[in-house]
C-alpha atoms as a PDB file:
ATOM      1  CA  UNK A   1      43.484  -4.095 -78.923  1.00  0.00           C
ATOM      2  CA  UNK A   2      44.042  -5.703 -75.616  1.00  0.00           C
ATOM      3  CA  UNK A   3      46.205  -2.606 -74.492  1.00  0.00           C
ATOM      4  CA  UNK A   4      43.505  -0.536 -75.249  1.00  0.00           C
ATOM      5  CA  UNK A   5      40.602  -2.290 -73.017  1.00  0.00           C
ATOM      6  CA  UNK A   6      43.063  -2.323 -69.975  1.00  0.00           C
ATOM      7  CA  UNK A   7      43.822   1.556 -70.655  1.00  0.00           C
ATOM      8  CA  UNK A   8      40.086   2.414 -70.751  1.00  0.00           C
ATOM      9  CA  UNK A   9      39.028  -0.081 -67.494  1.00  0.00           C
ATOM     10  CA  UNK A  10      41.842   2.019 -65.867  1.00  0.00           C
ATOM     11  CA  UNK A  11      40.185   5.367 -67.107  1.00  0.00           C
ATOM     12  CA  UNK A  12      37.173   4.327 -65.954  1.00  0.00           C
ATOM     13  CA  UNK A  13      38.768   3.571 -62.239  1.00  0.00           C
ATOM     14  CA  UNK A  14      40.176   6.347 -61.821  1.00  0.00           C
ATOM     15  CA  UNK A  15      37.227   8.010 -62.565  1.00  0.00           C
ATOM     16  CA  UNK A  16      34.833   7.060 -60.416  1.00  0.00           C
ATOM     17  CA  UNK A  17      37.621   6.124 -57.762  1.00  0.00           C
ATOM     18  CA  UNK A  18      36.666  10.092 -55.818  1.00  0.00           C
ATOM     19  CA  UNK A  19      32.979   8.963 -55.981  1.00  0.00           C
ATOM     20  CA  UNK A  20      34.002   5.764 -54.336  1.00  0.00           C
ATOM     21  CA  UNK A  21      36.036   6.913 -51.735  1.00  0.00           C
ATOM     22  CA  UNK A  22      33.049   9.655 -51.160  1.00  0.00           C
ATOM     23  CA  UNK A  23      30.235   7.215 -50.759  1.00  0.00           C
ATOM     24  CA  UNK A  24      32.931   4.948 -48.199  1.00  0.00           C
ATOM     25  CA  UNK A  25      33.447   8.650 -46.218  1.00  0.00           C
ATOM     26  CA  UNK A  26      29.593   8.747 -46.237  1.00  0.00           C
ATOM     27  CA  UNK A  27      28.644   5.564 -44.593  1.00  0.00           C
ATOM     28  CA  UNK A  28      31.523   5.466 -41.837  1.00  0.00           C
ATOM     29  CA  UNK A  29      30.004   9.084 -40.711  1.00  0.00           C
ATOM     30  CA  UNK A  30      26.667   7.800 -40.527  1.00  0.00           C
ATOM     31  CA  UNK A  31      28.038   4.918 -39.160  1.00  0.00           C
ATOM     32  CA  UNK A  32      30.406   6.804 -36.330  1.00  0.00           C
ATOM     33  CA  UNK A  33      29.591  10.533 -36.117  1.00  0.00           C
ATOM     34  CA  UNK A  34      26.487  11.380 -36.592  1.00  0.00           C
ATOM     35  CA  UNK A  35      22.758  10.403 -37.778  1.00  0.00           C
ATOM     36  CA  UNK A  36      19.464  11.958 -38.160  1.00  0.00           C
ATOM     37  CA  UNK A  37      16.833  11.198 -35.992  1.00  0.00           C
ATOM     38  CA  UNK A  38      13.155  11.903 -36.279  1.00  0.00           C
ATOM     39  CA  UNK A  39      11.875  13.115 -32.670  1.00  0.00           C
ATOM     40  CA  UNK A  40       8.038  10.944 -32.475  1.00  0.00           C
ATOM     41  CA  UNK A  41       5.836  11.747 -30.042  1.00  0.00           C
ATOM     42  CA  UNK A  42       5.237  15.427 -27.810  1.00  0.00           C
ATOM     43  CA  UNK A  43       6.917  14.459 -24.616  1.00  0.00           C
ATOM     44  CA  UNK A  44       9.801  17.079 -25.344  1.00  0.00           C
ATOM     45  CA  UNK A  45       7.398  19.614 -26.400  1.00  0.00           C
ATOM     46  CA  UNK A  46       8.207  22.606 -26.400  1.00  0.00           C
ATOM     47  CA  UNK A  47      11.675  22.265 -26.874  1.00  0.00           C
ATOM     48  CA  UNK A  48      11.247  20.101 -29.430  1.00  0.00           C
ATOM     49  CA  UNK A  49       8.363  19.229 -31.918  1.00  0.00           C
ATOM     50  CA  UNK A  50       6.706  15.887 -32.979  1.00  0.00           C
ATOM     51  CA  UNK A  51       8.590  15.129 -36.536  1.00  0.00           C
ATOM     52  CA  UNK A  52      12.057  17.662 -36.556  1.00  0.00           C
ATOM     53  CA  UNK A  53      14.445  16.262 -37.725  1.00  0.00           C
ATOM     54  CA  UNK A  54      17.709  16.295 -36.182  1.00  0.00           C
ATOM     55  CA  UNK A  55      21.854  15.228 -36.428  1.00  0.00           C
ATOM     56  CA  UNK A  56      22.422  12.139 -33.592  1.00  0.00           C
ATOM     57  CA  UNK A  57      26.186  12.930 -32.423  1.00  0.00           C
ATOM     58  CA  UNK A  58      27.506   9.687 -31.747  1.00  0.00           C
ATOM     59  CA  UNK A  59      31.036  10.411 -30.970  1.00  0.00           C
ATOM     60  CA  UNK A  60      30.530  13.317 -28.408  1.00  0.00           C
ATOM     61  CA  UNK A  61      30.521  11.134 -25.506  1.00  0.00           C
ATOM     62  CA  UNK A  62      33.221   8.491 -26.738  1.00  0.00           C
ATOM     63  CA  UNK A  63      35.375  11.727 -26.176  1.00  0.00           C
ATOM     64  CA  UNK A  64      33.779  13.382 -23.375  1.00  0.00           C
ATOM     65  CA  UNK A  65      31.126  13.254 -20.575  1.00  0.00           C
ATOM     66  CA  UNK A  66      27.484  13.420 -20.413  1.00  0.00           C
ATOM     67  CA  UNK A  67      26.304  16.233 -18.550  1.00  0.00           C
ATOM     68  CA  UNK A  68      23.341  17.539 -16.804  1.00  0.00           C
ATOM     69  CA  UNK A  69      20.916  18.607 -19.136  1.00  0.00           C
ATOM     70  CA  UNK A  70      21.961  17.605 -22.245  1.00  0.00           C
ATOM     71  CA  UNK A  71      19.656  16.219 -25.061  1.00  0.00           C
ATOM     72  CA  UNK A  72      20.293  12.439 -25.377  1.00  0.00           C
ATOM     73  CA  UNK A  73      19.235   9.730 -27.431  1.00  0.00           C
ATOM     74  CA  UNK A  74      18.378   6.144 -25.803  1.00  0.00           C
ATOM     75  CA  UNK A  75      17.849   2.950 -27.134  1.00  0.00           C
ATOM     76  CA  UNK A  76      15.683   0.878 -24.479  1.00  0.00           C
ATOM     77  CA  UNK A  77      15.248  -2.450 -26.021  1.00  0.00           C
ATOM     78  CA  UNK A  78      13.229  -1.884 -29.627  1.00  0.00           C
ATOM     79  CA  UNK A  79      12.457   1.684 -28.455  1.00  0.00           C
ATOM     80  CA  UNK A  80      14.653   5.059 -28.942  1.00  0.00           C
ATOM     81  CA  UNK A  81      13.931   7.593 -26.810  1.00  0.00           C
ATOM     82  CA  UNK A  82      14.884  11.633 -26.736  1.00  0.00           C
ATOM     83  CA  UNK A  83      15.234  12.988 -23.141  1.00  0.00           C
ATOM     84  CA  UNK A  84      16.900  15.501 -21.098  1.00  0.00           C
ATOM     85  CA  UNK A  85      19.620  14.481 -18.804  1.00  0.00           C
ATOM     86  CA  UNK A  86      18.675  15.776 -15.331  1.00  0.00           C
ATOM     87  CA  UNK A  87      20.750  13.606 -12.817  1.00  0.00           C
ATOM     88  CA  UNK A  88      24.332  12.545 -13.149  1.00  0.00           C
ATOM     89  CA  UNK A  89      26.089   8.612 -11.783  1.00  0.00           C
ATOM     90  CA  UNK A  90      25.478   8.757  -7.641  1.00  0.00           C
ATOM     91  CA  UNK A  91      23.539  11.779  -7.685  1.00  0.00           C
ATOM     92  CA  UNK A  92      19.904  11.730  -5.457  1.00  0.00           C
ATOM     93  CA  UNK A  93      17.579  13.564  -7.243  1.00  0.00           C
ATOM     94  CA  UNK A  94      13.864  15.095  -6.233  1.00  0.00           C
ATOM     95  CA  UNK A  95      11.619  17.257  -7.303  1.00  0.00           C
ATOM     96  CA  UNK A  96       9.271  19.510  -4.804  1.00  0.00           C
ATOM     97  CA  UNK A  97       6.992  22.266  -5.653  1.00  0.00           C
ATOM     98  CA  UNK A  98       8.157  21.758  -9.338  1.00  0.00           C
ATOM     99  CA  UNK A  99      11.469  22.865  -8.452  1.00  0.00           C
ATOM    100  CA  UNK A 100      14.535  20.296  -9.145  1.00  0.00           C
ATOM    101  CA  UNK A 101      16.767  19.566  -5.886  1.00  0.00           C
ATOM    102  CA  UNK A 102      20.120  17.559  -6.276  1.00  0.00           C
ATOM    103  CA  UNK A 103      21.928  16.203  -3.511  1.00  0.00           C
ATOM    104  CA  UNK A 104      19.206  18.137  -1.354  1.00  0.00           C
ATOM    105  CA  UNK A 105      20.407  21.683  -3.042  1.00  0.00           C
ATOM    106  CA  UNK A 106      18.176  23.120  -5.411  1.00  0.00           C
ATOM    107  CA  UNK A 107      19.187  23.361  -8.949  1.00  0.00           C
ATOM    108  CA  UNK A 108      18.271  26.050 -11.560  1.00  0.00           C
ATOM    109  CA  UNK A 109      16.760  24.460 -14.368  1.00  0.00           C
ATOM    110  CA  UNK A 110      17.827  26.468 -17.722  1.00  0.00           C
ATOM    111  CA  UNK A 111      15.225  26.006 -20.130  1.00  0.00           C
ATOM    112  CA  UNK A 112      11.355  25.426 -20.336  1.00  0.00           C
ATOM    113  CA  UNK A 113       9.152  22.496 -19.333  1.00  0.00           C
ATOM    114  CA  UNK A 114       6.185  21.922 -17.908  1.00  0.00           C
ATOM    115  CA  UNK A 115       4.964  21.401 -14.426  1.00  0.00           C
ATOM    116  CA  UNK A 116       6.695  18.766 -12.599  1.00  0.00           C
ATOM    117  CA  UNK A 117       4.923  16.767 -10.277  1.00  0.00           C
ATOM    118  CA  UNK A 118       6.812  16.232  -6.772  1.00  0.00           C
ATOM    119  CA  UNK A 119       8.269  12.687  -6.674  1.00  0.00           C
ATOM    120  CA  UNK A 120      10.480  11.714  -3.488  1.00  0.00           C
ATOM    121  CA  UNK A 121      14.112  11.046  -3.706  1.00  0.00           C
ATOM    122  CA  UNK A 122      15.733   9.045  -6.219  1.00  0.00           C
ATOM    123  CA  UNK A 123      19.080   7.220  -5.489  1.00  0.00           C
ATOM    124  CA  UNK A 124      21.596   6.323  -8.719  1.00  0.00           C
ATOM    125  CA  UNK A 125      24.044   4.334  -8.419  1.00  0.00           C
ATOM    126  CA  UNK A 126      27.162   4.672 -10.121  1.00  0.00           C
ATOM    127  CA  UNK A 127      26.525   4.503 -14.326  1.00  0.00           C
ATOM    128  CA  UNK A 128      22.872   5.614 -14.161  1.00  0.00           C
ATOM    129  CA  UNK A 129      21.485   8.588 -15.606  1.00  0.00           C
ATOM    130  CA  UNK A 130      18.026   9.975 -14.469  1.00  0.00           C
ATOM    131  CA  UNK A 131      16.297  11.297 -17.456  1.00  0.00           C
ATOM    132  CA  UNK A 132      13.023  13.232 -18.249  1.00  0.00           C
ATOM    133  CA  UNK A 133      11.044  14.708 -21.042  1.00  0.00           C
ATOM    134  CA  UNK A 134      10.164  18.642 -21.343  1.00  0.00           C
ATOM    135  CA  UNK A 135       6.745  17.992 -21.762  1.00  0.00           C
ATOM    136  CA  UNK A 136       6.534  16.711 -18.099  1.00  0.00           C
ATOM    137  CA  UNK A 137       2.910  16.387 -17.969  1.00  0.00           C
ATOM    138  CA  UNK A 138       3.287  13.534 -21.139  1.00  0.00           C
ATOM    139  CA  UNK A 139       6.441  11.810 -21.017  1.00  0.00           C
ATOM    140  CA  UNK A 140       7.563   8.437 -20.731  1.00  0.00           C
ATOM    141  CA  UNK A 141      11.510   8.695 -18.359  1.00  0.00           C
ATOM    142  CA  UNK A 142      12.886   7.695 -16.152  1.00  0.00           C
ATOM    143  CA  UNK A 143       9.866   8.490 -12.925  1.00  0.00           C
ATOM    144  CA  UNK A 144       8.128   5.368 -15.008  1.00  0.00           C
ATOM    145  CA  UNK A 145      10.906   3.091 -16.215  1.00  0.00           C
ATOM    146  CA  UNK A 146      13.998   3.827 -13.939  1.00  0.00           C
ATOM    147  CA  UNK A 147      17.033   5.246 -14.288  1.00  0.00           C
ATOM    148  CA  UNK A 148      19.152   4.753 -17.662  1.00  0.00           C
ATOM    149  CA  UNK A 149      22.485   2.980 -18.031  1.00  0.00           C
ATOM    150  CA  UNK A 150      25.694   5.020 -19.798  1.00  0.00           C
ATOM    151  CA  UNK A 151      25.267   2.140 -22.401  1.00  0.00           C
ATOM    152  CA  UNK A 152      21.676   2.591 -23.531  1.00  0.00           C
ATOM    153  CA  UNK A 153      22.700   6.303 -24.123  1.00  0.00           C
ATOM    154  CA  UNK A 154      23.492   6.703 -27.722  1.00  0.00           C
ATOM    155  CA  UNK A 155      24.461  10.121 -28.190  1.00  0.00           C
ATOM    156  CA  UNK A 156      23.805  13.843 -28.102  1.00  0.00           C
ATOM    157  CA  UNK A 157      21.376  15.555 -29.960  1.00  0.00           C
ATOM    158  CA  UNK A 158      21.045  18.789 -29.941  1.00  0.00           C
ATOM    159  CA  UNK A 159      20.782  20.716 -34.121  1.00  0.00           C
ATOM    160  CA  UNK A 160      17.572  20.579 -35.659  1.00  0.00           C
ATOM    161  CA  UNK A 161      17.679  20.410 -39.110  1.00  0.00           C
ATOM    162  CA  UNK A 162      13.909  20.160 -40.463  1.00  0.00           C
ATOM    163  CA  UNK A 163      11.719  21.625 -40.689  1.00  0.00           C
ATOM    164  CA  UNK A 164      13.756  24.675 -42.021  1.00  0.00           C
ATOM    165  CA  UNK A 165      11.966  26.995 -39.867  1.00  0.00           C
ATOM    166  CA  UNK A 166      13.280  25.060 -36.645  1.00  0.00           C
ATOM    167  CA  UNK A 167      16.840  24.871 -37.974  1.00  0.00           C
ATOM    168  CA  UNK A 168      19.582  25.262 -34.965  1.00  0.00           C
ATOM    169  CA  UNK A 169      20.974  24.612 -32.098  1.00  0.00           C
ATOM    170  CA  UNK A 170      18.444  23.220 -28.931  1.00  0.00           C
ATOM    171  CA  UNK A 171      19.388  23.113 -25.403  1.00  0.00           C
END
C-alpha cells in the first residue's frame, strides 16, 4: 500500500512538472524580457493612443544601445513615462522654427508630431538622454524636467498589442 502512494505522488509530479517549469519560464520573461505597458495620458498622440497596450523590451538595451528616436520607457521616481529619444550622451540639442538641430546641423525628424516650440540649446553631458513626447503641444519631457539618466530608462517599446485594431510595430 505504501508503494502504491509513492508511485501515484510521483505520477502526479511528473505530471504537472511541464506546467511548472511553464509558469517558472513565464515569470522570468516578465521578469527579464519583456512586459506590457499601458500608455496613460495623450502626450505621444498620434503615434500612440491613451490606453494601447504594448510589450516593454527590457533586454534590448542590456545588449545594445539606445538610439535616437526610439520609443522608451522611464521610471522617474513613482512615475513611468513613454517618450521619444531625440538627443544622444554629449549631444547639444535645439529646436528653431520647429525644426530639430543637433550639434548645430539640422536633423530630419522621421515620423509625426506636433509643433515644436523653439527652445535654445541644450547641453548633455555624458549618460543623459534628452527626451520628448509626440504630442509636443501636451507633454511632460525633458524641456520641463531635464534630461534623463541611461538608468531611469527601462526599455524599448515599440509593438502595440491592444487594441487589436492598433496591433504592430510603432516608430
Amino acid at each position: 500500500m505504501e508503494k502504491n502512494k509513492k508511485s501515484k505522488s510521483k505520477n502526479y509530479f511528473k505530471e504537472f512538472l511541464p506546467y511548472i517549469i511553464i509558469i517558472i519560464v513565464v515569470i522570468l520573461i516578465k521578469s527579464y524580457v519583456v512586459s506590457p505597458i499601458r500608455v496613460n495620458g495623450e502626450s505621444m498622440d498620434s503615434t500612440l493612443k491613451d490606453g494601447d497596450i504594448m510589450l516593454l523590451n527590457e533586454i534590448e538595451y542590456r545588449l545594445g544601445e539606445i538610439e535616437r528616436f526610439d520609443i522608451v520607457v522611464i521610471r522617474r521616481g513613482d512615475e513611468y513615462l513613454i517618450k521619444r529619444v531625440i538627443a544622444l550622451p554629449g549631444e547639444k540639442v535645439k529646436y528653431l522654427d520647429n525644426k530639430l538641430y543637433i550639434n548645430g546641423k539640422y536633423v530630419k525628424e522621421n515620423f509625426k508630431h506636433k509643433k515644436t516650440n523653439d527652445f535654445p540649446t541644450y547641453q548633455l553631458g555624458k549618460d543623459e538622454y534628452f527626451v520628448m513626447g509626440d504630442n509636443r503641444t501636451n507633454s511632460k519631457d525633458s524641456r520641463m524636467i531635464g534630461s534623463i539618466s541611461r538608468d531611469e530608462i527601462l526599455g524599448k517599446a515599440s509593438l502595440t498589442i491592444f487594441p487589436f485594431s492598433r496591433f504592430g510595430v510603432k516608430e
